[in-house]
PDB file of N, CA and C in Angstrom:
ATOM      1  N   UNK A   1       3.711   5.454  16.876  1.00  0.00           N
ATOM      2  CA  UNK A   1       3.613   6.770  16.286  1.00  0.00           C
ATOM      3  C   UNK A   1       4.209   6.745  14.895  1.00  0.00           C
ATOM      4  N   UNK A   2       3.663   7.719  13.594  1.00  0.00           N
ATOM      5  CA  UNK A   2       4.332   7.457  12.496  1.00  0.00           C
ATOM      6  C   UNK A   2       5.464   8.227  12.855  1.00  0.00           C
ATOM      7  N   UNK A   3       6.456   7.620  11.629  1.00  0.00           N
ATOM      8  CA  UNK A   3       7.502   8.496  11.597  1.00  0.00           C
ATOM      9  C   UNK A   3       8.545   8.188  12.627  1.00  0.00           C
ATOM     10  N   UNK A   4       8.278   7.252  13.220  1.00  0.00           N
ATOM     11  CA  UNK A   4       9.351   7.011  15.053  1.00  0.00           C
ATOM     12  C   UNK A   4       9.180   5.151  14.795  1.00  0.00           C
ATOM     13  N   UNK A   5      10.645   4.937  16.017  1.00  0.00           N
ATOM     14  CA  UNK A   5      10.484   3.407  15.714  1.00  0.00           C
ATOM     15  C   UNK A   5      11.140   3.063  17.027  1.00  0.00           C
ATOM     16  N   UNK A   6      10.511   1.837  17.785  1.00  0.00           N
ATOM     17  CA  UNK A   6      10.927   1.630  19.054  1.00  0.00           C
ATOM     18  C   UNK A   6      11.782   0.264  19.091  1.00  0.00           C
ATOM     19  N   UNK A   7      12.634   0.983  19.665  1.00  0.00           N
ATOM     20  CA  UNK A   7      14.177   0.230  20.511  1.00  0.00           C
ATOM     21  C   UNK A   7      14.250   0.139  21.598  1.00  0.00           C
ATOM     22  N   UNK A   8      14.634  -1.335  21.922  1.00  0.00           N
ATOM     23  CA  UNK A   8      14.488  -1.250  23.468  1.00  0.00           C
ATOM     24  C   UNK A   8      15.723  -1.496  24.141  1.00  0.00           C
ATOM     25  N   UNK A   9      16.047  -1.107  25.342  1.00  0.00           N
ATOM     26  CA  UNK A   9      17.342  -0.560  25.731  1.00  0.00           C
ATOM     27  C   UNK A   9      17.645  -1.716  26.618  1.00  0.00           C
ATOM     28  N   UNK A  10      18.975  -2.222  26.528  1.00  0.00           N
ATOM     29  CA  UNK A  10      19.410  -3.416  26.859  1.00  0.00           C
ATOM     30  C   UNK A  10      19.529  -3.148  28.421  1.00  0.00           C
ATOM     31  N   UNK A  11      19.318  -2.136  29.444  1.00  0.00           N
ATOM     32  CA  UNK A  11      19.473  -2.353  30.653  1.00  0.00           C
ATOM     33  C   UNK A  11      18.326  -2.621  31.604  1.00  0.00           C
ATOM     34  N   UNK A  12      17.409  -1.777  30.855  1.00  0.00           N
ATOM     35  CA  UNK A  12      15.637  -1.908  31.423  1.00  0.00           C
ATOM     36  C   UNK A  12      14.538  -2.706  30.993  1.00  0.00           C
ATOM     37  N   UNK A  13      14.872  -3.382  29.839  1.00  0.00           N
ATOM     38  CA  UNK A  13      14.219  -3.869  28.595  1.00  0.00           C
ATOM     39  C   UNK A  13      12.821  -3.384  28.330  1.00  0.00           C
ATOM     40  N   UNK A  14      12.692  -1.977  28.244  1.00  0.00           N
ATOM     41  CA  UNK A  14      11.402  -0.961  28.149  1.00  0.00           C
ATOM     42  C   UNK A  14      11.661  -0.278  27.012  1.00  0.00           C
ATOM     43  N   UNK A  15      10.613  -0.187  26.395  1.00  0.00           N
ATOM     44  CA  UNK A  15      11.018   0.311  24.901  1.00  0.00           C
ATOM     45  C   UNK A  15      10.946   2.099  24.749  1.00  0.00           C
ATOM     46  N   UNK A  16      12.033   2.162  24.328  1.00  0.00           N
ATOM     47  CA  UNK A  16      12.708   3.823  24.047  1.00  0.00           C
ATOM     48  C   UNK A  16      11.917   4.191  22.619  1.00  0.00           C
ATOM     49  N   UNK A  17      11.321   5.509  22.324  1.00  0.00           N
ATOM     50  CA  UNK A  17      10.856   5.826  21.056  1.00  0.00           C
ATOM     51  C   UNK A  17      12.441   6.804  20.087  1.00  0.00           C
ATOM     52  N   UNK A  18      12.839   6.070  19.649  1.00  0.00           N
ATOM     53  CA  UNK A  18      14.273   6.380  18.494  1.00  0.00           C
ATOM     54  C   UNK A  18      13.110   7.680  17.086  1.00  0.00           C
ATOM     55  N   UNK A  19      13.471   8.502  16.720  1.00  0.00           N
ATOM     56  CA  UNK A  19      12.767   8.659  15.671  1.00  0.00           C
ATOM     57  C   UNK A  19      13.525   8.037  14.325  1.00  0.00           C
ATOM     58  N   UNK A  20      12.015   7.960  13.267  1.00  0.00           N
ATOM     59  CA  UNK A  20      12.661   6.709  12.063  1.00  0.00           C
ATOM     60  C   UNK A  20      13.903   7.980  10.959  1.00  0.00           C
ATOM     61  N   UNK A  21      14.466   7.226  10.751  1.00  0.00           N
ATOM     62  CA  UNK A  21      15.304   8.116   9.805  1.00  0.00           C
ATOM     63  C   UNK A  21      14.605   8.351   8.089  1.00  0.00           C
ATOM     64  N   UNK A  22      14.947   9.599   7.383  1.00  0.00           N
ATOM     65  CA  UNK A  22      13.546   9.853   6.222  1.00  0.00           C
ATOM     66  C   UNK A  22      14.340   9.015   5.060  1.00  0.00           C
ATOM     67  N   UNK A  23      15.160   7.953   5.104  1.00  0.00           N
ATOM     68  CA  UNK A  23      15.797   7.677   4.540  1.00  0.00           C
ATOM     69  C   UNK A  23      15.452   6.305   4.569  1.00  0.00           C
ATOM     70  N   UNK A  24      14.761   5.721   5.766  1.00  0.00           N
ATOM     71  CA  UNK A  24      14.044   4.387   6.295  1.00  0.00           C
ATOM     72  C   UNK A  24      12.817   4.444   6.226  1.00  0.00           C
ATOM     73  N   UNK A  25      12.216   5.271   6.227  1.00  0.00           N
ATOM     74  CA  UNK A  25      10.835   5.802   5.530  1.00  0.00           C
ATOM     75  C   UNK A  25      10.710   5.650   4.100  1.00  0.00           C
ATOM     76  N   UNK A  26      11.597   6.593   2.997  1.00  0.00           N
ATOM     77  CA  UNK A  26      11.646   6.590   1.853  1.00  0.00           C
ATOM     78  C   UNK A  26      11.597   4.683   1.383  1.00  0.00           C
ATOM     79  N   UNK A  27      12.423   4.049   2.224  1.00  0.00           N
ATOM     80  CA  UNK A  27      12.576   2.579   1.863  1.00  0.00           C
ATOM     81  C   UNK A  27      11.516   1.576   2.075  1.00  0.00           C
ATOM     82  N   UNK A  28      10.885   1.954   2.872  1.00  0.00           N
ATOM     83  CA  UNK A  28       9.560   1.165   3.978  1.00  0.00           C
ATOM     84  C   UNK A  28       8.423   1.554   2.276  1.00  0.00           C
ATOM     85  N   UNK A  29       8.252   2.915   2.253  1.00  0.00           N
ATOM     86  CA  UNK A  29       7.268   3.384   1.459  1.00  0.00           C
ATOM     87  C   UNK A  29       7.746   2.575   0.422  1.00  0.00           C
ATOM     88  N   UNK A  30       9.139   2.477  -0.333  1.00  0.00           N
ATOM     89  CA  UNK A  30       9.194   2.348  -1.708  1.00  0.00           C
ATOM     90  C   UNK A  30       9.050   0.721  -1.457  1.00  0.00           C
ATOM     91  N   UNK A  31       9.168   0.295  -0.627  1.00  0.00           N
ATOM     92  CA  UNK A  31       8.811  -1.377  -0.404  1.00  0.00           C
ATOM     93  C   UNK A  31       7.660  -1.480  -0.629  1.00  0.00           C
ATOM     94  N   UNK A  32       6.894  -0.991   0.172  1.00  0.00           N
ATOM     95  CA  UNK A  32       5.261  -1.004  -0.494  1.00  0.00           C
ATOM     96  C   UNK A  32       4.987  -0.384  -1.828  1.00  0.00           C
ATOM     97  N   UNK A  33       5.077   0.525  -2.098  1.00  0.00           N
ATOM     98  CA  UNK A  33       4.583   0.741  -3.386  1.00  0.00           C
ATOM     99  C   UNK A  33       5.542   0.635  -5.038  1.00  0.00           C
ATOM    100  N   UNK A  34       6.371   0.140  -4.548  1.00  0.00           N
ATOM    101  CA  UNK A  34       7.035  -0.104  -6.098  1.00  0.00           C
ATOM    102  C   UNK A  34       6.279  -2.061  -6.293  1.00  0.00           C
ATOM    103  N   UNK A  35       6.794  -2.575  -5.352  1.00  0.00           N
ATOM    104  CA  UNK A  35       6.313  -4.108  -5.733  1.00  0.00           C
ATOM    105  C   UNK A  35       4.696  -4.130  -5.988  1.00  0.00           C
ATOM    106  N   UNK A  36       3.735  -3.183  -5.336  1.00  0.00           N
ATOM    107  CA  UNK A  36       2.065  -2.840  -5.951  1.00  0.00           C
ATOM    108  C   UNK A  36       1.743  -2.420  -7.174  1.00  0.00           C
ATOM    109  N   UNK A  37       2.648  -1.603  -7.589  1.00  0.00           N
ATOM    110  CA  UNK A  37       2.572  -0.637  -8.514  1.00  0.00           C
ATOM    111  C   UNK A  37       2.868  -2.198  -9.958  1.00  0.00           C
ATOM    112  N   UNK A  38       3.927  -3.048  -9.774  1.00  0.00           N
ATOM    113  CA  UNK A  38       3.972  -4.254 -10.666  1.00  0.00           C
ATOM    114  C   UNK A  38       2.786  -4.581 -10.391  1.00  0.00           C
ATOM    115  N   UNK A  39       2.321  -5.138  -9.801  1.00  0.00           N
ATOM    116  CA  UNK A  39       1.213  -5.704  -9.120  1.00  0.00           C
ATOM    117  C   UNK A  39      -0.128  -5.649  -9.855  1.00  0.00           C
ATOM    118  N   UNK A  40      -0.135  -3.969  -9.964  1.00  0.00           N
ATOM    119  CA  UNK A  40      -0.995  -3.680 -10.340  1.00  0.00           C
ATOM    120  C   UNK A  40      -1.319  -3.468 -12.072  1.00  0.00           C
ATOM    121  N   UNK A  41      -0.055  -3.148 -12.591  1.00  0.00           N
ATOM    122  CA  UNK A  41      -0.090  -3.460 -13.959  1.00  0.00           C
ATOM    123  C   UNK A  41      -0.149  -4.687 -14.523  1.00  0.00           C
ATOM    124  N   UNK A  42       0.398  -6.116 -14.210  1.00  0.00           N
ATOM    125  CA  UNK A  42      -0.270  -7.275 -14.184  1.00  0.00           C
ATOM    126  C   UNK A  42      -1.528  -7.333 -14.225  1.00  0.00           C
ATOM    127  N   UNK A  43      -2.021  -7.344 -13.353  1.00  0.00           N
ATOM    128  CA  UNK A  43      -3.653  -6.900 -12.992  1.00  0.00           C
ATOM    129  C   UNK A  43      -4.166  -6.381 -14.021  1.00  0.00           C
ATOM    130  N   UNK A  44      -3.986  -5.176 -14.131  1.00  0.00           N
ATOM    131  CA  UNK A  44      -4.711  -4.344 -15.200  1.00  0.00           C
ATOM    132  C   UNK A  44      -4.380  -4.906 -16.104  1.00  0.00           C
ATOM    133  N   UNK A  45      -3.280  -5.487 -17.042  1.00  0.00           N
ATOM    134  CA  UNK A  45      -3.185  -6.053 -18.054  1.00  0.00           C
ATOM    135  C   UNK A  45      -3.934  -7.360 -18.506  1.00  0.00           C
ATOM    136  N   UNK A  46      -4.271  -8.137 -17.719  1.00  0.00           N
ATOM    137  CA  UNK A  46      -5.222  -9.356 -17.372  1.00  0.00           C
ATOM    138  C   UNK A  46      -6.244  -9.116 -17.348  1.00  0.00           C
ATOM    139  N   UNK A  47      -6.920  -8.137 -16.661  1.00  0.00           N
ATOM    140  CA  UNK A  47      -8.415  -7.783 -16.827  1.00  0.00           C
ATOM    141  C   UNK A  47      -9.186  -7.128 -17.658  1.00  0.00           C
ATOM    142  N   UNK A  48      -7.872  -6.206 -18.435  1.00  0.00           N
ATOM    143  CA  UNK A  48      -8.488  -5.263 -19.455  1.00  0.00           C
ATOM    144  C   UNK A  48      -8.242  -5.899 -20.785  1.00  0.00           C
ATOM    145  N   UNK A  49      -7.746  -7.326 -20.832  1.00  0.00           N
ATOM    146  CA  UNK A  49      -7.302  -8.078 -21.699  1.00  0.00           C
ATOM    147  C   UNK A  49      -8.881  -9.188 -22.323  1.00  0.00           C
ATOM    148  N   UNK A  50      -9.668  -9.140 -21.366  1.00  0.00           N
ATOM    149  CA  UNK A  50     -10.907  -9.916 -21.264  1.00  0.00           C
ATOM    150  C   UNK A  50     -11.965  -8.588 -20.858  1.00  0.00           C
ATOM    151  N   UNK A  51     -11.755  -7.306 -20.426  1.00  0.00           N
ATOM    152  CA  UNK A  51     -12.635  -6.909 -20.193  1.00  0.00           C
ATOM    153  C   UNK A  51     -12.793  -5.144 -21.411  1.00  0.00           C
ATOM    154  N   UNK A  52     -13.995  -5.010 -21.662  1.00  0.00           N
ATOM    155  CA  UNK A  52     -13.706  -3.532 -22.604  1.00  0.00           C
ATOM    156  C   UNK A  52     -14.101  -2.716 -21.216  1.00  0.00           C
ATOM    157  N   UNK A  53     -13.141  -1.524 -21.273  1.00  0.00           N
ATOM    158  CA  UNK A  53     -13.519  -0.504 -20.583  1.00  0.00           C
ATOM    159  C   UNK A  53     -14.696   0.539 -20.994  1.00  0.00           C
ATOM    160  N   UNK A  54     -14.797   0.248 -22.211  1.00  0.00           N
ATOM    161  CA  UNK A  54     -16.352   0.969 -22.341  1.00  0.00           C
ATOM    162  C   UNK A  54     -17.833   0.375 -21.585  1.00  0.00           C
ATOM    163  N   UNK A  55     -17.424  -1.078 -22.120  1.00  0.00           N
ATOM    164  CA  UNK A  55     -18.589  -1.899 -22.135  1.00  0.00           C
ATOM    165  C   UNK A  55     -18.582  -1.659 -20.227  1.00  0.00           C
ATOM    166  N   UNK A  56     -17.628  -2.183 -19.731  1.00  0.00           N
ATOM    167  CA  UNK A  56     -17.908  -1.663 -18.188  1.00  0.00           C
ATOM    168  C   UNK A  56     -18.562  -0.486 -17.636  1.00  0.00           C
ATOM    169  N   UNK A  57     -17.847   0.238 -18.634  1.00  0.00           N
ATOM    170  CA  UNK A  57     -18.498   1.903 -18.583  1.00  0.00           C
ATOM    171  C   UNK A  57     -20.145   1.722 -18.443  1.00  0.00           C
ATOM    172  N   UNK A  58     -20.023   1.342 -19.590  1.00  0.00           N
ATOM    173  CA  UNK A  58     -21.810   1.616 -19.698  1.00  0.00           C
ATOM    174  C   UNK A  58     -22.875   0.943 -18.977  1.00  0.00           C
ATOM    175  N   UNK A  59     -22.041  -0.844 -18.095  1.00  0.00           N
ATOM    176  CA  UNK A  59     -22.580  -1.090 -17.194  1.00  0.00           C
ATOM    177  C   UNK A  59     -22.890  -0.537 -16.021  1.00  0.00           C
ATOM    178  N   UNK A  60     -21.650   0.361 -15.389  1.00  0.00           N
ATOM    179  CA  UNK A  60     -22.050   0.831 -14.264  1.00  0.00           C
ATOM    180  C   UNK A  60     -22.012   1.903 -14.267  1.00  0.00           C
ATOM    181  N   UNK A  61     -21.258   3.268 -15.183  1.00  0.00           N
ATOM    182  CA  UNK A  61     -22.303   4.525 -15.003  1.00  0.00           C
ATOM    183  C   UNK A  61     -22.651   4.708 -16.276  1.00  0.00           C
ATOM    184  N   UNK A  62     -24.020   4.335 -16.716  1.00  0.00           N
ATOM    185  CA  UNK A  62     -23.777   4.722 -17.999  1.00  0.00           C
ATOM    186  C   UNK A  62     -24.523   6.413 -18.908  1.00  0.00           C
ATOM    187  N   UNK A  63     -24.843   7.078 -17.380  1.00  0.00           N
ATOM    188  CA  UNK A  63     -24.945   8.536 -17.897  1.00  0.00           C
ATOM    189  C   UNK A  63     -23.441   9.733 -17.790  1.00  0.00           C
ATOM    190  N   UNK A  64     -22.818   8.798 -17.194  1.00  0.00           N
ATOM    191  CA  UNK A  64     -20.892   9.135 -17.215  1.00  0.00           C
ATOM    192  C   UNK A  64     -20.289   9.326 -18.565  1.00  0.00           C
ATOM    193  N   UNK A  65     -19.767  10.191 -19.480  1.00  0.00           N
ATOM    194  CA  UNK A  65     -19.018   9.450 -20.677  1.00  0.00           C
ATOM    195  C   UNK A  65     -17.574   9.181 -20.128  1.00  0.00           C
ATOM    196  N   UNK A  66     -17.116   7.998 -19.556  1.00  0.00           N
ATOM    197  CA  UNK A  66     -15.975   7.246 -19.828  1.00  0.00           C
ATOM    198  C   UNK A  66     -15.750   6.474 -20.545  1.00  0.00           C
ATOM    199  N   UNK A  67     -13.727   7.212 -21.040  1.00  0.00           N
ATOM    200  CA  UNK A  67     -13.261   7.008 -22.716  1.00  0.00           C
ATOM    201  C   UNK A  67     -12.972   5.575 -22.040  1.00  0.00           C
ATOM    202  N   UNK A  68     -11.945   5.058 -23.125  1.00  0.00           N
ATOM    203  CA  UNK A  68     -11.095   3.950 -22.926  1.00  0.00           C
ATOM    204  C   UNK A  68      -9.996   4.260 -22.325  1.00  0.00           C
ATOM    205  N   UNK A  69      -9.244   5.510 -22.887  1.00  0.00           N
ATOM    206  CA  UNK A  69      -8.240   5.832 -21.515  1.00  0.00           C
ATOM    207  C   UNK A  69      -8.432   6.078 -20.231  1.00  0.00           C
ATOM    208  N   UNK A  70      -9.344   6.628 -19.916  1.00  0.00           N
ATOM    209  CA  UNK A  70     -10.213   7.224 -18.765  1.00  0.00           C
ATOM    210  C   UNK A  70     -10.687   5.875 -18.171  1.00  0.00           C
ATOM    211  N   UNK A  71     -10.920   4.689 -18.262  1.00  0.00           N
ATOM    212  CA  UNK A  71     -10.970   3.268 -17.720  1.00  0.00           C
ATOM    213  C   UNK A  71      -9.931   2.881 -17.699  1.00  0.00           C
ATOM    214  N   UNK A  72      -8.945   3.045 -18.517  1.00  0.00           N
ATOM    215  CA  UNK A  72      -7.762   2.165 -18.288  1.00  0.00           C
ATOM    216  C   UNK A  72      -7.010   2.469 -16.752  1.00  0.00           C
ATOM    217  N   UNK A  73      -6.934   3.959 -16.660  1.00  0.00           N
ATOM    218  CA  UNK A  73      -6.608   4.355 -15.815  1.00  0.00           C
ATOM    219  C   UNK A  73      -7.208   4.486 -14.339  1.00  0.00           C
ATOM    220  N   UNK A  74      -8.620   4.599 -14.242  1.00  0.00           N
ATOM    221  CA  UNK A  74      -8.779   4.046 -13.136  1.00  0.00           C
ATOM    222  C   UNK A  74      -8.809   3.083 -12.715  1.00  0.00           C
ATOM    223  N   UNK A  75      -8.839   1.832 -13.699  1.00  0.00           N
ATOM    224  CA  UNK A  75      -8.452   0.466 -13.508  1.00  0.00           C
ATOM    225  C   UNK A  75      -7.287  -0.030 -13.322  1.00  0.00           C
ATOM    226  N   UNK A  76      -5.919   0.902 -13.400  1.00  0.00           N
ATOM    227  CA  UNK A  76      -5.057   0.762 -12.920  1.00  0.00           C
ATOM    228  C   UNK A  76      -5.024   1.287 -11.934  1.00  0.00           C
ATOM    229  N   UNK A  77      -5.558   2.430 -11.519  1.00  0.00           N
ATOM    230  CA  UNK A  77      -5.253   3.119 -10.085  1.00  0.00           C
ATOM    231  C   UNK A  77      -5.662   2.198  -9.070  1.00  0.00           C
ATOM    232  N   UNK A  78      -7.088   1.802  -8.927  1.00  0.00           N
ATOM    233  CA  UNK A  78      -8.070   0.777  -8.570  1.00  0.00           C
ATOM    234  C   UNK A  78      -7.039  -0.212  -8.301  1.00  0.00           C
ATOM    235  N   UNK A  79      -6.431  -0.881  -9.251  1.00  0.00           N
ATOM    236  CA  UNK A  79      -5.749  -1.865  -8.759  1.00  0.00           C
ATOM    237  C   UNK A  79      -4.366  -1.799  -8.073  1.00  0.00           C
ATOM    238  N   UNK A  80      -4.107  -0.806  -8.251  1.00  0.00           N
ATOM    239  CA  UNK A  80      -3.013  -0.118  -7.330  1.00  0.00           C
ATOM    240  C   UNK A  80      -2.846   0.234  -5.839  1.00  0.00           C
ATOM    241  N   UNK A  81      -4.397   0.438  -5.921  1.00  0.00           N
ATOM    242  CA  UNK A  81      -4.590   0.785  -4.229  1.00  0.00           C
ATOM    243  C   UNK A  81      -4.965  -0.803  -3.718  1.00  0.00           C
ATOM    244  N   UNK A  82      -5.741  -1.455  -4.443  1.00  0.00           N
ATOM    245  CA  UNK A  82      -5.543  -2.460  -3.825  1.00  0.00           C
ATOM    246  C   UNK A  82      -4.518  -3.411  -3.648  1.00  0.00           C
ATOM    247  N   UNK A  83      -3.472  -3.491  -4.101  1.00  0.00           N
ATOM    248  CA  UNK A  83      -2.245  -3.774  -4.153  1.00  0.00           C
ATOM    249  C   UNK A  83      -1.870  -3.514  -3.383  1.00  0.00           C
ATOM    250  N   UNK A  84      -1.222  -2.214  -3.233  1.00  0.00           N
ATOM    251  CA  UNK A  84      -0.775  -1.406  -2.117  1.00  0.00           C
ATOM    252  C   UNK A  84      -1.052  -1.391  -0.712  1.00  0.00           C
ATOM    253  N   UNK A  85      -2.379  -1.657  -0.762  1.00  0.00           N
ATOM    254  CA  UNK A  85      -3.076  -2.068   0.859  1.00  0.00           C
ATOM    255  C   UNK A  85      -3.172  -3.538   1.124  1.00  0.00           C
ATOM    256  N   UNK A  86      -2.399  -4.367   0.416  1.00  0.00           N
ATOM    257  CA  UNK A  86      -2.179  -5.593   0.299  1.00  0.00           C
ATOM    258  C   UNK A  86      -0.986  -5.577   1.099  1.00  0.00           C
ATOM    259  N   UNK A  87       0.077  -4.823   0.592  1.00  0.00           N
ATOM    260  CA  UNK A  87       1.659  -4.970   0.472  1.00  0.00           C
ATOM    261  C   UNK A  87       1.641  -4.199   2.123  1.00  0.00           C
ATOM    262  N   UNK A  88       0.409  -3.147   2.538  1.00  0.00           N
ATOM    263  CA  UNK A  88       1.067  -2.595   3.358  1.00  0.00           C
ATOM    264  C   UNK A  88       0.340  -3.049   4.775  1.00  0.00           C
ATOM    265  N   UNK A  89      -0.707  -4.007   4.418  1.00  0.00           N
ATOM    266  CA  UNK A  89      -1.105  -5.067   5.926  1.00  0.00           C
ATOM    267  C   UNK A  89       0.058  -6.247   5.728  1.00  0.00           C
ATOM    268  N   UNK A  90       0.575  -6.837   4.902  1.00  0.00           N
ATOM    269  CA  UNK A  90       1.826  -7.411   4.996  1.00  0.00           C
ATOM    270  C   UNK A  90       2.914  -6.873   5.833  1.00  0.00           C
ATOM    271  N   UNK A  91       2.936  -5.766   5.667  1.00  0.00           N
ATOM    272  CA  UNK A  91       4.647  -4.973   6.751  1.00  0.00           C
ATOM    273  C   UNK A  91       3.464  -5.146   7.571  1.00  0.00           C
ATOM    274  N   UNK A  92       2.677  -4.760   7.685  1.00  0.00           N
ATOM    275  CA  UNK A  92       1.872  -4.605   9.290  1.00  0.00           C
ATOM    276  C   UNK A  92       2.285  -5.606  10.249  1.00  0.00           C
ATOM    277  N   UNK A  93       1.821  -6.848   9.484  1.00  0.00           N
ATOM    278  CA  UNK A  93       1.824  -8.264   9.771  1.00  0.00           C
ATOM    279  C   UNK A  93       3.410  -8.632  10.386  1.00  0.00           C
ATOM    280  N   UNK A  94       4.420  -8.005   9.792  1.00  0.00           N
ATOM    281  CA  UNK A  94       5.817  -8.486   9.776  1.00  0.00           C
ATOM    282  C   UNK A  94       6.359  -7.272  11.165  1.00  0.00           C
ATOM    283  N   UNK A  95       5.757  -6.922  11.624  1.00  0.00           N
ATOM    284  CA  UNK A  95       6.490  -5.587  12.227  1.00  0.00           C
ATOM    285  C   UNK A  95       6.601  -6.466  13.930  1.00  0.00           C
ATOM    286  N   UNK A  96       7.632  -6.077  14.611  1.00  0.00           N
ATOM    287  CA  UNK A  96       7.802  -7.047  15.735  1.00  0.00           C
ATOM    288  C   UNK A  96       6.708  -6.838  16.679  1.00  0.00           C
ATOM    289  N   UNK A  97       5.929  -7.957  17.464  1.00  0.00           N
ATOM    290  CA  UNK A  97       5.668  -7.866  18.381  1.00  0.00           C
ATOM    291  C   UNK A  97       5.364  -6.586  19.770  1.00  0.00           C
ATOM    292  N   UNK A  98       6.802  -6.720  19.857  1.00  0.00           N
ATOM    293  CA  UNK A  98       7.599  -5.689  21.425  1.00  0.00           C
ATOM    294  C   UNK A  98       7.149  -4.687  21.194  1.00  0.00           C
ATOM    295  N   UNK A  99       7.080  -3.610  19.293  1.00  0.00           N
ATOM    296  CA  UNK A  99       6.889  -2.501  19.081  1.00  0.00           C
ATOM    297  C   UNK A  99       5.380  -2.412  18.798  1.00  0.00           C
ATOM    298  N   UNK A 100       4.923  -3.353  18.247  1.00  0.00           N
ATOM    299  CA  UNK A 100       3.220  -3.114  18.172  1.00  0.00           C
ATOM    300  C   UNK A 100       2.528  -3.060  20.011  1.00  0.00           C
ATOM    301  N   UNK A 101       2.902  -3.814  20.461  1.00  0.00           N
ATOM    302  CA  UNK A 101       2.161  -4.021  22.085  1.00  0.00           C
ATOM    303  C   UNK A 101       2.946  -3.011  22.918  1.00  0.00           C
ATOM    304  N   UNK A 102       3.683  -1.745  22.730  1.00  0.00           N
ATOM    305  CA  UNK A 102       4.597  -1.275  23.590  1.00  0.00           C
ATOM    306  C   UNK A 102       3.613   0.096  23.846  1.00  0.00           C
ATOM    307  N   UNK A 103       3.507   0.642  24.932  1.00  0.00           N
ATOM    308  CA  UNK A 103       2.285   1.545  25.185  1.00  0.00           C
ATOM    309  C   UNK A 103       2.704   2.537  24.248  1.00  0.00           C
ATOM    310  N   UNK A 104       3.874   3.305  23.320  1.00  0.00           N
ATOM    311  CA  UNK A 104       3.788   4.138  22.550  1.00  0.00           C
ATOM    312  C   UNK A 104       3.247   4.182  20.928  1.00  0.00           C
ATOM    313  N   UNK A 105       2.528   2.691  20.793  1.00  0.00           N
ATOM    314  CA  UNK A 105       1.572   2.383  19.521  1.00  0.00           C
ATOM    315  C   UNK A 105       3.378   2.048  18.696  1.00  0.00           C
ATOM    316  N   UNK A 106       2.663   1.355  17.638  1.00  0.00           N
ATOM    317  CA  UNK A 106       3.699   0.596  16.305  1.00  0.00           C
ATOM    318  C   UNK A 106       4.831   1.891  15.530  1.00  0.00           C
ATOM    319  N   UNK A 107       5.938   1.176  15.534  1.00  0.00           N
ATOM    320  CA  UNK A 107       7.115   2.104  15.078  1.00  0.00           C
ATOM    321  C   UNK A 107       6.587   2.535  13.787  1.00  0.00           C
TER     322      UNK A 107
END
């Protein structure tokens, strides 16, 4: 369940649902998205370094008027989310066992 995180109790070894504290949340989130958010300006700096955001423009919508800021920025957002959904099947990946397979779904 979001928002909750399972502990399992040293007498039954059955996992108890604890709720997450918004303070372990705030940290989980800023783990994922501060290290994407670099991520992603790298990125964008590399691609928009070899690529014009017009000239893209006009490849793929080119009855759209998108500026150069107006590309820069979804080319950072763009690469942000993909970042981000990078960083956050990684915690997926890292999250224990006991709490992913425990019948109350992943802490």
């Amino acid at each position: 369940m979001a928002g909750e995180r399972t502990t399992v109790s040293a007498s039954r070894q059955t996992p108890t649902v604890a709720p997450l504290a918004p303070v372990a949340f705030a940290q989980r989130l800023g783990a994922i998205l501060w290290p994407s958010f670099f991520a992603a300006g790298v990125a964008t700096a590399v691609f928009f370094a070899y690529v014009d955001p017009l000239a893209l423009a006009n490849i793929t919508f080119p009855r759209v008027g998108i500026g150069r800021e107006l590309g820069y920025t979804l080319g950072f957002f763009m690469f942000w989310l993909c970042t981000a959904s990078s960083s956050l099947f990684t915690w997926i990946l890292l999250l224990p066992a006991a709490g992913v397979n425990s019948p109350d779904g992943p802490p």
